[in-house]
C-alpha atoms as a PDB file:
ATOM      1  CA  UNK A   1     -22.056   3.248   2.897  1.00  0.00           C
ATOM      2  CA  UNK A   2     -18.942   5.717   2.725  1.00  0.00           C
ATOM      3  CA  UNK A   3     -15.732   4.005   2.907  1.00  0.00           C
ATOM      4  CA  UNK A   4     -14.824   5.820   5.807  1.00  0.00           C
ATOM      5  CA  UNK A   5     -17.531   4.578   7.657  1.00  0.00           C
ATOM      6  CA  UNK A   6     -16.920   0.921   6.102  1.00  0.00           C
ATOM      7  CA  UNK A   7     -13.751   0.995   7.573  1.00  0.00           C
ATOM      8  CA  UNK A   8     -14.078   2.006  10.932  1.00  0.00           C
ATOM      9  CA  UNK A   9     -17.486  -0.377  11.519  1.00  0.00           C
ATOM     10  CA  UNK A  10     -14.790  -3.176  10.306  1.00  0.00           C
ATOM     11  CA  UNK A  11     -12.382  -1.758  12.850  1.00  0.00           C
ATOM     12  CA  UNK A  12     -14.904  -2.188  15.670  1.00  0.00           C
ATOM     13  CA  UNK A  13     -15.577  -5.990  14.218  1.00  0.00           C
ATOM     14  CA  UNK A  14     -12.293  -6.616  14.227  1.00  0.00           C
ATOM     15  CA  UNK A  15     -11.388  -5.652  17.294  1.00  0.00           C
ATOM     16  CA  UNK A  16     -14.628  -7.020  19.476  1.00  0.00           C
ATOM     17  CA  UNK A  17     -13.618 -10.224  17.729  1.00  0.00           C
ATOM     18  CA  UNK A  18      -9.861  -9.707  19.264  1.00  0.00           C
ATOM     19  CA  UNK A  19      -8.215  -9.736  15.840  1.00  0.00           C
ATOM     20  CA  UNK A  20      -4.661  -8.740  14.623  1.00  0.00           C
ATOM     21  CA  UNK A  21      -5.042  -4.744  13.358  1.00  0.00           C
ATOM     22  CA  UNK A  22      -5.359  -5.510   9.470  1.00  0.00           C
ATOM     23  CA  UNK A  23      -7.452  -3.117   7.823  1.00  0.00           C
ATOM     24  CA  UNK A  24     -10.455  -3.655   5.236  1.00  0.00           C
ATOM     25  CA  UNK A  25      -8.238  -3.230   2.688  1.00  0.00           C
ATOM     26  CA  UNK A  26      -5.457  -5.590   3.439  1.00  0.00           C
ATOM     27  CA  UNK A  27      -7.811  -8.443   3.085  1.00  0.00           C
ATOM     28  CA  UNK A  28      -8.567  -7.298  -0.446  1.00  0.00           C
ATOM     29  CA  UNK A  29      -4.729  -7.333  -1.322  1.00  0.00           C
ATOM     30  CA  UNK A  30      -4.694 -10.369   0.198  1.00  0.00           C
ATOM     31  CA  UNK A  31      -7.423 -12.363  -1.312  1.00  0.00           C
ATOM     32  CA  UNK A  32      -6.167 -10.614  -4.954  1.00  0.00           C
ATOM     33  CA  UNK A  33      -2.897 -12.380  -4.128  1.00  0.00           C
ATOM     34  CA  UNK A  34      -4.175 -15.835  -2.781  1.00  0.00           C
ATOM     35  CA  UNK A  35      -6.391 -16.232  -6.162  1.00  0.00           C
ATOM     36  CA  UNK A  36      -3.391 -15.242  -8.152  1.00  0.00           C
ATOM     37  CA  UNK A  37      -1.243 -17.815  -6.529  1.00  0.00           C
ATOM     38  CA  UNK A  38      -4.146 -20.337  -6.895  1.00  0.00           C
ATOM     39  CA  UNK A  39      -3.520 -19.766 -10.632  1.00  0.00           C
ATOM     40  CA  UNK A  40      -7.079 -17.928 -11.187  1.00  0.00           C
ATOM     41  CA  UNK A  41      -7.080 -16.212 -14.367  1.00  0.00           C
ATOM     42  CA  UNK A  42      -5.860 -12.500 -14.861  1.00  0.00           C
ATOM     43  CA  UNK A  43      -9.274 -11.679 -16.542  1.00  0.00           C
ATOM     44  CA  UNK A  44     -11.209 -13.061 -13.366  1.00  0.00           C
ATOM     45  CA  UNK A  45      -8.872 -12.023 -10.715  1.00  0.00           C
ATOM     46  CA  UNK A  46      -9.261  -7.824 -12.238  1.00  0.00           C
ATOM     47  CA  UNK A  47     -12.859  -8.736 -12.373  1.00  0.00           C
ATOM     48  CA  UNK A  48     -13.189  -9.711  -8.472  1.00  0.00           C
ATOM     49  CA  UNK A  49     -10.854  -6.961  -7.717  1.00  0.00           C
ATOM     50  CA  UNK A  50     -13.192  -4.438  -9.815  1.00  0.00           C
ATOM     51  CA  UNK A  51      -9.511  -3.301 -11.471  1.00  0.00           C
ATOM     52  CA  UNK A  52     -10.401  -0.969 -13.939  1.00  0.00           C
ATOM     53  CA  UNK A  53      -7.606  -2.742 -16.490  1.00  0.00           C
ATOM     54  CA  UNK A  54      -5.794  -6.133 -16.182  1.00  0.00           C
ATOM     55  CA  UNK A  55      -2.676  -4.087 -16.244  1.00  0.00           C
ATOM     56  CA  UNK A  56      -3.419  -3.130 -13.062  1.00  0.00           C
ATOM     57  CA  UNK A  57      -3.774  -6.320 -11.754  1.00  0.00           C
ATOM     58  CA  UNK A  58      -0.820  -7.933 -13.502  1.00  0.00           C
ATOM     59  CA  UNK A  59       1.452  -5.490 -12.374  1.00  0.00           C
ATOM     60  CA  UNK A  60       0.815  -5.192  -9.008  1.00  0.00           C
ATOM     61  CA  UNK A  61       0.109  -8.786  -7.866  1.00  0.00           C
ATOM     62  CA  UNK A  62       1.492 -10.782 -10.672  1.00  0.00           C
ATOM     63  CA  UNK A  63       4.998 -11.599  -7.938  1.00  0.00           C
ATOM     64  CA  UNK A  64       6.271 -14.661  -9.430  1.00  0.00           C
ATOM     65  CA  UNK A  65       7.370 -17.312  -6.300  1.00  0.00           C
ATOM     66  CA  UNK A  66      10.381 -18.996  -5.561  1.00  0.00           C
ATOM     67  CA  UNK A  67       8.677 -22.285  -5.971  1.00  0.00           C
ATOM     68  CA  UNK A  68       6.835 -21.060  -9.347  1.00  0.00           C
ATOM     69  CA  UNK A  69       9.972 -20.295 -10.568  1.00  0.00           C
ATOM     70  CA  UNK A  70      11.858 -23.359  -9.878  1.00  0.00           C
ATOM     71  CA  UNK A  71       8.450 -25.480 -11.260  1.00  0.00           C
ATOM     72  CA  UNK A  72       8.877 -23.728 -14.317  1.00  0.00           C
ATOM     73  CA  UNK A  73      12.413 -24.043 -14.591  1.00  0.00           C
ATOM     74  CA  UNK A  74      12.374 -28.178 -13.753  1.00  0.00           C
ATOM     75  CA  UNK A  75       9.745 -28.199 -16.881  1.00  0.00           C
ATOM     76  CA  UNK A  76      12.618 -26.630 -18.811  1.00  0.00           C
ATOM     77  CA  UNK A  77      14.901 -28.744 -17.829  1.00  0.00           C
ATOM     78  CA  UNK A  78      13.084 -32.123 -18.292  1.00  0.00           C
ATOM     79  CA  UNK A  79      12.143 -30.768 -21.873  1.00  0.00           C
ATOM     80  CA  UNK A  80      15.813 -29.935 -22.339  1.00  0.00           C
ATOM     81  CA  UNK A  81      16.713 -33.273 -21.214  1.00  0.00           C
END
Protein backbone atom coordinates (compact mmCIF):
# COMPACT_ATOMS: atom_id res chain seq x y z
CA UNK A 1 0.00 0.00 0.00
CA UNK A 2 1.48 3.62 -0.74
CA UNK A 3 1.85 5.66 2.26
CA UNK A 4 -0.29 8.15 0.93
CA UNK A 5 -3.01 5.95 0.69
CA UNK A 6 -2.08 4.40 4.29
CA UNK A 7 -2.59 7.59 5.62
CA UNK A 8 -5.66 8.85 4.41
CA UNK A 9 -7.59 5.15 4.92
CA UNK A 10 -6.25 5.84 8.70
CA UNK A 11 -7.73 9.31 8.44
CA UNK A 12 -11.15 7.93 7.52
CA UNK A 13 -10.69 5.27 10.64
CA UNK A 14 -9.93 7.78 12.72
CA UNK A 15 -12.40 9.96 12.14
CA UNK A 16 -15.60 7.36 11.75
CA UNK A 17 -14.29 6.28 15.13
CA UNK A 18 -14.62 10.18 16.34
CA UNK A 19 -10.95 10.43 17.29
CA UNK A 20 -8.65 13.45 18.11
CA UNK A 21 -6.79 14.41 14.46
CA UNK A 22 -3.36 12.54 15.17
CA UNK A 23 -1.91 11.25 12.16
CA UNK A 24 -0.39 7.63 11.37
CA UNK A 25 2.70 8.85 12.14
CA UNK A 26 2.29 10.44 15.48
CA UNK A 27 1.44 7.13 16.93
CA UNK A 28 4.78 5.81 15.74
CA UNK A 29 6.64 8.75 17.59
CA UNK A 30 4.64 7.99 20.22
CA UNK A 31 4.94 4.35 20.79
CA UNK A 32 9.05 4.95 19.99
CA UNK A 33 8.82 7.23 23.03
CA UNK A 34 6.54 5.13 25.44
CA UNK A 35 9.05 1.98 24.92
CA UNK A 36 11.93 4.28 25.53
CA UNK A 37 10.49 5.54 28.72
CA UNK A 38 9.56 1.90 29.63
CA UNK A 39 13.37 1.44 29.59
CA UNK A 40 13.28 -0.97 26.34
CA UNK A 41 16.61 -1.29 24.97
CA UNK A 42 18.12 1.15 22.27
CA UNK A 43 18.94 -1.93 20.04
CA UNK A 44 15.15 -3.11 20.22
CA UNK A 45 13.48 0.18 20.26
CA UNK A 46 15.62 1.13 16.44
CA UNK A 47 14.60 -2.34 15.58
CA UNK A 48 10.64 -1.75 16.11
CA UNK A 49 11.09 1.64 14.72
CA UNK A 50 12.92 0.04 11.51
CA UNK A 51 15.70 3.09 12.28
CA UNK A 52 18.23 2.51 9.92
CA UNK A 53 21.05 3.28 12.90
CA UNK A 54 20.60 3.48 16.73
CA UNK A 55 21.90 6.95 16.37
CA UNK A 56 18.88 7.78 15.02
CA UNK A 57 16.94 6.56 17.62
CA UNK A 58 19.08 7.79 20.50
CA UNK A 59 19.10 11.11 19.34
CA UNK A 60 15.81 11.81 18.62
CA UNK A 61 13.85 10.07 21.42
CA UNK A 62 16.49 9.47 23.96
CA UNK A 63 14.70 12.98 26.18
CA UNK A 64 15.87 12.26 29.55
CA UNK A 65 12.70 13.09 32.25
CA UNK A 66 12.50 15.16 35.10
CA UNK A 67 11.79 12.20 37.25
CA UNK A 68 14.71 10.05 35.47
CA UNK A 69 16.86 12.62 36.30
CA UNK A 70 16.14 13.14 39.85
CA UNK A 71 16.11 8.91 40.22
CA UNK A 72 19.44 9.01 39.01
CA UNK A 73 20.60 11.77 40.94
CA UNK A 74 19.01 10.26 44.54
CA UNK A 75 21.24 7.00 43.49
CA UNK A 76 24.14 9.46 43.52
CA UNK A 77 23.43 10.81 46.40
CA UNK A 78 22.72 7.70 48.57
CA UNK A 79 26.11 6.30 47.11
CA UNK A 80 27.70 9.60 48.09
CA UNK A 81 26.24 9.31 51.41
Amino acid sequence: MQPTNLSRSFARLRETAGLPGVRLHDLGHTVVSLLMELGVPPHVVQAIARHADVKITLKVYAHANLDAMRQALGKLDGRLS
